[in-house]
PDB file of N, CA and C in Angstrom:
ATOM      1  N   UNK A   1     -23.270  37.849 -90.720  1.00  0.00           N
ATOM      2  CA  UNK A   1     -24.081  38.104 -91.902  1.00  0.00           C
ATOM      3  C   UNK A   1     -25.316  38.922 -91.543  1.00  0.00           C
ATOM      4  N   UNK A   2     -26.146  38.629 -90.446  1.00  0.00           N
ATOM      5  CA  UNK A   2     -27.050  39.244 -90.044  1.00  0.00           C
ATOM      6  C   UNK A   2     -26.579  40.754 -89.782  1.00  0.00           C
ATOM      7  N   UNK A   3     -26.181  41.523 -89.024  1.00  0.00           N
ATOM      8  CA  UNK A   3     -25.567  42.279 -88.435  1.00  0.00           C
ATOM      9  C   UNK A   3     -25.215  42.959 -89.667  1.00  0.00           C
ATOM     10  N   UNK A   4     -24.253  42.146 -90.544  1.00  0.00           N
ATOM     11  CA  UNK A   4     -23.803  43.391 -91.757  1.00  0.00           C
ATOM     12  C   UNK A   4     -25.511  43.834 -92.828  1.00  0.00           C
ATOM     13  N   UNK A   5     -26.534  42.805 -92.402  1.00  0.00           N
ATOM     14  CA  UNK A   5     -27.921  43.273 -93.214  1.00  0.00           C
ATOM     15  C   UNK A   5     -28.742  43.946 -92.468  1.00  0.00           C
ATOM     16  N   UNK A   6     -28.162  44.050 -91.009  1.00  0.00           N
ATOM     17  CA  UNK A   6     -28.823  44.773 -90.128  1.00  0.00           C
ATOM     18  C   UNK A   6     -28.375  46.483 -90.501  1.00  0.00           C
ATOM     19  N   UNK A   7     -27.220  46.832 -90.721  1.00  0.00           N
ATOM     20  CA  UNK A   7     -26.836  48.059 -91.065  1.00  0.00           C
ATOM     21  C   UNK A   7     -26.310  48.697 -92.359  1.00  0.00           C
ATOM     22  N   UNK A   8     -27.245  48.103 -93.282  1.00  0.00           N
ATOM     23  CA  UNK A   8     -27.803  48.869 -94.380  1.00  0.00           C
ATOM     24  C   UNK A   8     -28.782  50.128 -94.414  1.00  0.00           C
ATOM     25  N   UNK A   9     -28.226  50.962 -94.572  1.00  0.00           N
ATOM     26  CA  UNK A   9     -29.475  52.349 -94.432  1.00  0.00           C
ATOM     27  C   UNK A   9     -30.213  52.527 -95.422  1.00  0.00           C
ATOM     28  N   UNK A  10     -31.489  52.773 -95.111  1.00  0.00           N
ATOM     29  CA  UNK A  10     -32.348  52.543 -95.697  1.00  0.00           C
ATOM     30  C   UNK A  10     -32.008  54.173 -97.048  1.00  0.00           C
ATOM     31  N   UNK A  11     -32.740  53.778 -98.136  1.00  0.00           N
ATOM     32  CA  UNK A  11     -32.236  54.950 -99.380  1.00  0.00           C
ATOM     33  C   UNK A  11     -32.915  56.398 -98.813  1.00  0.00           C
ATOM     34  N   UNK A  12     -31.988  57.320 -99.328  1.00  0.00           N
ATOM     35  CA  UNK A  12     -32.508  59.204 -98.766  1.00  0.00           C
ATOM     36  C   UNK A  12     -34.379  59.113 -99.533  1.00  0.00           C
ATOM     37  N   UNK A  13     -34.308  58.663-100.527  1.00  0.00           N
ATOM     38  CA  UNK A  13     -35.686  58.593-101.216  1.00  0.00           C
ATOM     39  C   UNK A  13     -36.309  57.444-101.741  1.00  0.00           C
ATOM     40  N   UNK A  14     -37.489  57.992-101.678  1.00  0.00           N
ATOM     41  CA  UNK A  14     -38.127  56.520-102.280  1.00  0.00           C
ATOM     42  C   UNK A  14     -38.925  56.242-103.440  1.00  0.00           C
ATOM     43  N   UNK A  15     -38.520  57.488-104.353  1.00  0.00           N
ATOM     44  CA  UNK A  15     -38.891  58.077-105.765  1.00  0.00           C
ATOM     45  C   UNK A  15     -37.593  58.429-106.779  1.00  0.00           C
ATOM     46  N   UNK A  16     -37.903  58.908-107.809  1.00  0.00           N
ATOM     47  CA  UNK A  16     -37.301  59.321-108.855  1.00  0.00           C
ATOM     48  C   UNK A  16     -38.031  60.145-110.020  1.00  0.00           C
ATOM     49  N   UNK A  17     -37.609  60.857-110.258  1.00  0.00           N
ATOM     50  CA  UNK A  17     -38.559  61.667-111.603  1.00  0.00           C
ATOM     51  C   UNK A  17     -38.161  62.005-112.580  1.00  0.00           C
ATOM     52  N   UNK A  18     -38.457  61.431-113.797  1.00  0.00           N
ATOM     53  CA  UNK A  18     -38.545  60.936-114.778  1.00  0.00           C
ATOM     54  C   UNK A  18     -39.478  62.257-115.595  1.00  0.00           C
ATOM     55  N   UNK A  19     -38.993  63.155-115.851  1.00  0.00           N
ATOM     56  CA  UNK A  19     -39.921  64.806-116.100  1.00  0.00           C
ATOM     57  C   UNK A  19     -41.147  64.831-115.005  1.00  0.00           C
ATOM     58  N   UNK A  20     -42.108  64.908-115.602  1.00  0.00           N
ATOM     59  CA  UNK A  20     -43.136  65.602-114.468  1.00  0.00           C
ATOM     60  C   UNK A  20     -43.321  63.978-113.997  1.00  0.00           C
ATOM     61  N   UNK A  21     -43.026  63.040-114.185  1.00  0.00           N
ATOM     62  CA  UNK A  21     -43.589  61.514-114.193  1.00  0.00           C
ATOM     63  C   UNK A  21     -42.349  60.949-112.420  1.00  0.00           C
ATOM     64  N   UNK A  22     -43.136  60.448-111.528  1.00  0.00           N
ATOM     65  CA  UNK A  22     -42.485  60.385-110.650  1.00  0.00           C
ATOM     66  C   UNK A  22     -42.975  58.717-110.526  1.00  0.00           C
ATOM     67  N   UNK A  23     -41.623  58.234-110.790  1.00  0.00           N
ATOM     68  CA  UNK A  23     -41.804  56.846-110.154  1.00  0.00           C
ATOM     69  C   UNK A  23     -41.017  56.160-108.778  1.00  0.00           C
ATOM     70  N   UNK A  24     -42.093  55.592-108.410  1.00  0.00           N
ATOM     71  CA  UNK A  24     -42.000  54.768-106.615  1.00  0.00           C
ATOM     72  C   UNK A  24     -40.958  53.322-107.266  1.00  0.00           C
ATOM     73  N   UNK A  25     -40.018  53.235-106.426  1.00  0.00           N
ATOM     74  CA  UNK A  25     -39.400  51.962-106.307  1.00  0.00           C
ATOM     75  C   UNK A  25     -40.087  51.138-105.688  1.00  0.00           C
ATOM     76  N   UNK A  26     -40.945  50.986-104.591  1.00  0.00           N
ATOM     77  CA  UNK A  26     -42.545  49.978-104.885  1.00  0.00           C
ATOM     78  C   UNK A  26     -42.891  49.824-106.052  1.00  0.00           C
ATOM     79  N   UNK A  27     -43.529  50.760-106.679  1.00  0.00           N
ATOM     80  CA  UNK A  27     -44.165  50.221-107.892  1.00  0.00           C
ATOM     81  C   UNK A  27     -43.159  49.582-108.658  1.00  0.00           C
ATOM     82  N   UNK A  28     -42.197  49.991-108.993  1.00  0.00           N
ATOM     83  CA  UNK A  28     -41.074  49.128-110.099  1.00  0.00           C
ATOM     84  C   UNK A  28     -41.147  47.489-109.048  1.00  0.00           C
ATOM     85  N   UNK A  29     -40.955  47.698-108.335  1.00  0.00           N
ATOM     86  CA  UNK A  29     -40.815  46.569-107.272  1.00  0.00           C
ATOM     87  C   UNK A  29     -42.169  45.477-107.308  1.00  0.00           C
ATOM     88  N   UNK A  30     -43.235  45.998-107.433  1.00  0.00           N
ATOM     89  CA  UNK A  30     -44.179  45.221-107.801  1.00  0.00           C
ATOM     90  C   UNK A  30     -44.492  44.768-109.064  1.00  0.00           C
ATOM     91  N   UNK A  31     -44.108  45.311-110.052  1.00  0.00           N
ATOM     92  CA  UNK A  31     -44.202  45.161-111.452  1.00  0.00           C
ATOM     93  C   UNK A  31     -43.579  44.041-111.753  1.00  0.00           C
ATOM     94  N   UNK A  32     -42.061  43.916-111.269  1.00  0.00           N
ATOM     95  CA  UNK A  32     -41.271  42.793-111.592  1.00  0.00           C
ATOM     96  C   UNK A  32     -41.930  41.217-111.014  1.00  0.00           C
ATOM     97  N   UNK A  33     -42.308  41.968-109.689  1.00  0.00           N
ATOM     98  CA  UNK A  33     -43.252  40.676-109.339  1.00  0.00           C
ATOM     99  C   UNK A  33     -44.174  40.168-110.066  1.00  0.00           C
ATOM    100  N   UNK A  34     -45.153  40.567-110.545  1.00  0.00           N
ATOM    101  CA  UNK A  34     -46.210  40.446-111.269  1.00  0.00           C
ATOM    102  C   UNK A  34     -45.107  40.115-112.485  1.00  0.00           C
ATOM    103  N   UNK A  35     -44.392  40.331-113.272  1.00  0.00           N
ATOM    104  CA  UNK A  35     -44.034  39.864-114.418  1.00  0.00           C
ATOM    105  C   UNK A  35     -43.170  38.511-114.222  1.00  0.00           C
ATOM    106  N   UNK A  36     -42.540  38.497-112.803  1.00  0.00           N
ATOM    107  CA  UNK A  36     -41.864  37.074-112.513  1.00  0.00           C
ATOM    108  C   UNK A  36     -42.959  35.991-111.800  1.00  0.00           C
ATOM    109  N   UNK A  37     -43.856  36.201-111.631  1.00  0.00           N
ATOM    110  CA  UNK A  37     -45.175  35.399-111.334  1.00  0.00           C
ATOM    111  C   UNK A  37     -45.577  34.890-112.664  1.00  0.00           C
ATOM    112  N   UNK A  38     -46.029  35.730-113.272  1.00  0.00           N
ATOM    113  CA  UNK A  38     -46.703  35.226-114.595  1.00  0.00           C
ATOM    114  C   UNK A  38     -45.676  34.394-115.493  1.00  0.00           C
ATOM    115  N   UNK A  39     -44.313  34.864-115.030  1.00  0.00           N
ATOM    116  CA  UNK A  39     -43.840  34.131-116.284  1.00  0.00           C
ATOM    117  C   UNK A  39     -43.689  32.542-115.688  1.00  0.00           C
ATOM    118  N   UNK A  40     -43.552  32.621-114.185  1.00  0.00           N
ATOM    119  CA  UNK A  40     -42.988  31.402-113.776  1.00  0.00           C
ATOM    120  C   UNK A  40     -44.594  30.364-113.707  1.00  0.00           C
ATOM    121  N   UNK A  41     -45.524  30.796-113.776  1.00  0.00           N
ATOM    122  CA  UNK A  41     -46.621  30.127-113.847  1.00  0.00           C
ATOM    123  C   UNK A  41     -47.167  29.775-114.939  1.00  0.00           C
ATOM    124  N   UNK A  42     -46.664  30.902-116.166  1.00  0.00           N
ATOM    125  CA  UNK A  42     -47.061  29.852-117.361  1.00  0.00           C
ATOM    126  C   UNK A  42     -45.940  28.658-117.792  1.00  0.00           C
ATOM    127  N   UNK A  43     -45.123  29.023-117.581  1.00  0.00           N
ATOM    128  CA  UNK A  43     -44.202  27.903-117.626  1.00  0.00           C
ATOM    129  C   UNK A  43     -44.436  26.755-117.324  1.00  0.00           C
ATOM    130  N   UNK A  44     -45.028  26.745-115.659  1.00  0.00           N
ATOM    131  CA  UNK A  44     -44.912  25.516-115.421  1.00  0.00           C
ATOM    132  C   UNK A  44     -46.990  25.022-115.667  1.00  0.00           C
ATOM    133  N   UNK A  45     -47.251  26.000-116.124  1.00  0.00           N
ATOM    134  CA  UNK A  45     -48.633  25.504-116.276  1.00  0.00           C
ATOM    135  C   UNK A  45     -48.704  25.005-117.985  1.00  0.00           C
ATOM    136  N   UNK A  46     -47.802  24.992-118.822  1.00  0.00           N
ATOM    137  CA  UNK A  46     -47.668  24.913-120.358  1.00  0.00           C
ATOM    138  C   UNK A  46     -46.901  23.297-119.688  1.00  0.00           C
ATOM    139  N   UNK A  47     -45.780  23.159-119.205  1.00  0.00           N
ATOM    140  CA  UNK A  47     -44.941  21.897-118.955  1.00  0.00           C
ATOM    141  C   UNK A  47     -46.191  20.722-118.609  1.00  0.00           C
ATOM    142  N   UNK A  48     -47.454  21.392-117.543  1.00  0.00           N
ATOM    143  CA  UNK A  48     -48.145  19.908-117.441  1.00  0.00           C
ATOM    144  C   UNK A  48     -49.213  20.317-118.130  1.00  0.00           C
ATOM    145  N   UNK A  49     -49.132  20.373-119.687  1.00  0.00           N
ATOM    146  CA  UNK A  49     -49.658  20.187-120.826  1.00  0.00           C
ATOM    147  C   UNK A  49     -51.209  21.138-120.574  1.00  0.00           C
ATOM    148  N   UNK A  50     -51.391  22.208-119.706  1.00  0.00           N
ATOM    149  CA  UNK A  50     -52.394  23.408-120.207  1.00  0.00           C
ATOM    150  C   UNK A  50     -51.887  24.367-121.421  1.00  0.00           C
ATOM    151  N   UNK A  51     -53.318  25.165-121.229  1.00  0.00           N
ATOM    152  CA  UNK A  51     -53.255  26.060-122.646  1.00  0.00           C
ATOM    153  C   UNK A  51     -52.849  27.317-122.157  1.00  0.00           C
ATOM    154  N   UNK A  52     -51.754  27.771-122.729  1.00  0.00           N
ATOM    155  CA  UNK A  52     -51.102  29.090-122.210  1.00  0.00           C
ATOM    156  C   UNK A  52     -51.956  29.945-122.647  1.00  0.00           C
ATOM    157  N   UNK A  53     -53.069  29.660-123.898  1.00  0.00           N
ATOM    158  CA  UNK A  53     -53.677  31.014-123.849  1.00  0.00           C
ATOM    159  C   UNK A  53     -55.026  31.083-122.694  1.00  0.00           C
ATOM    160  N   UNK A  54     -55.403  30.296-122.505  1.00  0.00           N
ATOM    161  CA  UNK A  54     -56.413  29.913-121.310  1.00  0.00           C
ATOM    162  C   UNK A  54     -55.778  30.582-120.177  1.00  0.00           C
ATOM    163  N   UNK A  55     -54.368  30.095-119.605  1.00  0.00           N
ATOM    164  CA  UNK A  55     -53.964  30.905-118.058  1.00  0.00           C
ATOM    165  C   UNK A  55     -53.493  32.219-118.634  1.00  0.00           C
ATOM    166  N   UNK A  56     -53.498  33.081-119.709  1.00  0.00           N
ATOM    167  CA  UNK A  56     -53.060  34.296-119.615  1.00  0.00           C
ATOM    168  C   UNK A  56     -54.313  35.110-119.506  1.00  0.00           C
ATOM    169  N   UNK A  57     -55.921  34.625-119.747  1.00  0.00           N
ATOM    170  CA  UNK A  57     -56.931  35.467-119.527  1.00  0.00           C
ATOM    171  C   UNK A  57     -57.495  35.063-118.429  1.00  0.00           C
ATOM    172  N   UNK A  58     -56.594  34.331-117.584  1.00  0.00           N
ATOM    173  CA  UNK A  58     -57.487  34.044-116.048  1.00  0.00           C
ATOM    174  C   UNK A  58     -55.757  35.083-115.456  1.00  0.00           C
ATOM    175  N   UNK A  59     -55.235  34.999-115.487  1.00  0.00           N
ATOM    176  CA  UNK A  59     -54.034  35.569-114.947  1.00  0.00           C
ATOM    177  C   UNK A  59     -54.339  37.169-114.936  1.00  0.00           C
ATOM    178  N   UNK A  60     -54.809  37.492-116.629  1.00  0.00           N
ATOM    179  CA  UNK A  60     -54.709  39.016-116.375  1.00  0.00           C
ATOM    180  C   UNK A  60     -56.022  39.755-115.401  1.00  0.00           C
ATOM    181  N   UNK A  61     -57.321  38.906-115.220  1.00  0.00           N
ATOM    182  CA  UNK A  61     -58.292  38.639-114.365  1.00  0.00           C
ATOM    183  C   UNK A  61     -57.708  39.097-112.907  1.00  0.00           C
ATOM    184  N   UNK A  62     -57.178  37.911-112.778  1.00  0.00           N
ATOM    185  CA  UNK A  62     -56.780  38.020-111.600  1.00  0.00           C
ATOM    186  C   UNK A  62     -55.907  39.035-110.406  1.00  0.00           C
ATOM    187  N   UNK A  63     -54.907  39.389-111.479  1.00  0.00           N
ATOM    188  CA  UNK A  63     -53.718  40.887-111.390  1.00  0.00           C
ATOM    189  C   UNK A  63     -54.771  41.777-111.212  1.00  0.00           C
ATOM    190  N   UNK A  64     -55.452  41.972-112.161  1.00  0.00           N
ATOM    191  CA  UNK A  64     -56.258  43.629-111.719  1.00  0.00           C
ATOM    192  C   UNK A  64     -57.372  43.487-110.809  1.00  0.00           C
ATOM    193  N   UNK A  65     -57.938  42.024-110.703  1.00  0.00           N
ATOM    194  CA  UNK A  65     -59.264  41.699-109.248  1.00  0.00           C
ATOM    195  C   UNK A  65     -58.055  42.012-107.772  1.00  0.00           C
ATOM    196  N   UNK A  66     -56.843  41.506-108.187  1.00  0.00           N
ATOM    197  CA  UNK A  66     -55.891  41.817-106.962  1.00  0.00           C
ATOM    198  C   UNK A  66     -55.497  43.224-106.651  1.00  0.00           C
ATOM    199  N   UNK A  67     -54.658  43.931-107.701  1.00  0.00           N
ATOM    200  CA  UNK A  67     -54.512  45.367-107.562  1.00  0.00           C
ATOM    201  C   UNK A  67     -56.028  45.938-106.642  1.00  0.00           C
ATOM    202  N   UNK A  68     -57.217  45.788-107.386  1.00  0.00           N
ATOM    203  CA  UNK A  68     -58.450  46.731-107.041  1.00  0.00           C
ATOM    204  C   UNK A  68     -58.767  46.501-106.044  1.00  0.00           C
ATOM    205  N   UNK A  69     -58.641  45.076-105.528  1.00  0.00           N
ATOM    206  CA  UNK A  69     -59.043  44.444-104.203  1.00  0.00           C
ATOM    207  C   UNK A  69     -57.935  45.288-102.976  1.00  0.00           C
ATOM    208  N   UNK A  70     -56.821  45.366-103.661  1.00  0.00           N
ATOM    209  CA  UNK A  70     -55.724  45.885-102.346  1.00  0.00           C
ATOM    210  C   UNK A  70     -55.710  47.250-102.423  1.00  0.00           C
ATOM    211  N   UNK A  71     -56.343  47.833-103.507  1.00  0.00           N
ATOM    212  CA  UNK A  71     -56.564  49.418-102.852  1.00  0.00           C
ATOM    213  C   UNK A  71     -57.679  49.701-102.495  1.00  0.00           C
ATOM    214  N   UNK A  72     -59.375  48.990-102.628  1.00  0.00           N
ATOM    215  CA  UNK A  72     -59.984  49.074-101.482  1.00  0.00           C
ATOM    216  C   UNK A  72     -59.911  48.858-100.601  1.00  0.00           C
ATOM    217  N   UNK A  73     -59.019  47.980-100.309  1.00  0.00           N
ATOM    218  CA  UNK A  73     -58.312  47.581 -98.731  1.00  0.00           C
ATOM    219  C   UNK A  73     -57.692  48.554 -98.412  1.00  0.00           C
ATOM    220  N   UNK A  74     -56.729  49.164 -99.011  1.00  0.00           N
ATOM    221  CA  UNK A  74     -56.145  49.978 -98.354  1.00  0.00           C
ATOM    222  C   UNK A  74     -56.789  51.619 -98.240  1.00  0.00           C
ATOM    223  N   UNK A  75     -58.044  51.967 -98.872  1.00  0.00           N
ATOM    224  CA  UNK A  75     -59.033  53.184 -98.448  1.00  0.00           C
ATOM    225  C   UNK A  75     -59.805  53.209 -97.840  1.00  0.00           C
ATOM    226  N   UNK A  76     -60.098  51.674 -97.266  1.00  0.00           N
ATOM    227  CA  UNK A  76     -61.248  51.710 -96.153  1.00  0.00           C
ATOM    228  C   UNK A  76     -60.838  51.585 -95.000  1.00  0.00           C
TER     229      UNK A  76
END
């Protein structure tokens, strides 16, 4: 099993373009994250009886303090 995941080649590109609009399979790749985070956290933050509208304005807080935080990280 290892071995057959060992020799997967990696894709010729790591974009696509969409007219002048070029999108990164990272970014699609992070997006889903961020949308399978949020969903799986309000879920289980609504089940032990919080206010889903309360964790969606600390959540969206948080996504863009994270994004901004990891690209000053990554320009300095």
């Amino acid at each position: 099993m290892i071995i057959a995941l060992l020799s997967i080649p990696s894709p010729p590109s790591n974009a696509f373009d969409i007219g002048p609009l070029v999108v990164h399979y990272y970014g699609i790749l992070m997006g889903v994250a961020v949308l399978v985070g949020f969903a799986i956290t309000t879920r289980r933050y609504e089940r032990f009886g919080g206010d889903p509208q309360q964790l969606e304005r600390i959540l969206l807080w948080a996504i863009a303090i994270g994004f901004l935080g990891a690209r000053l990280a990554f320009i300095s």
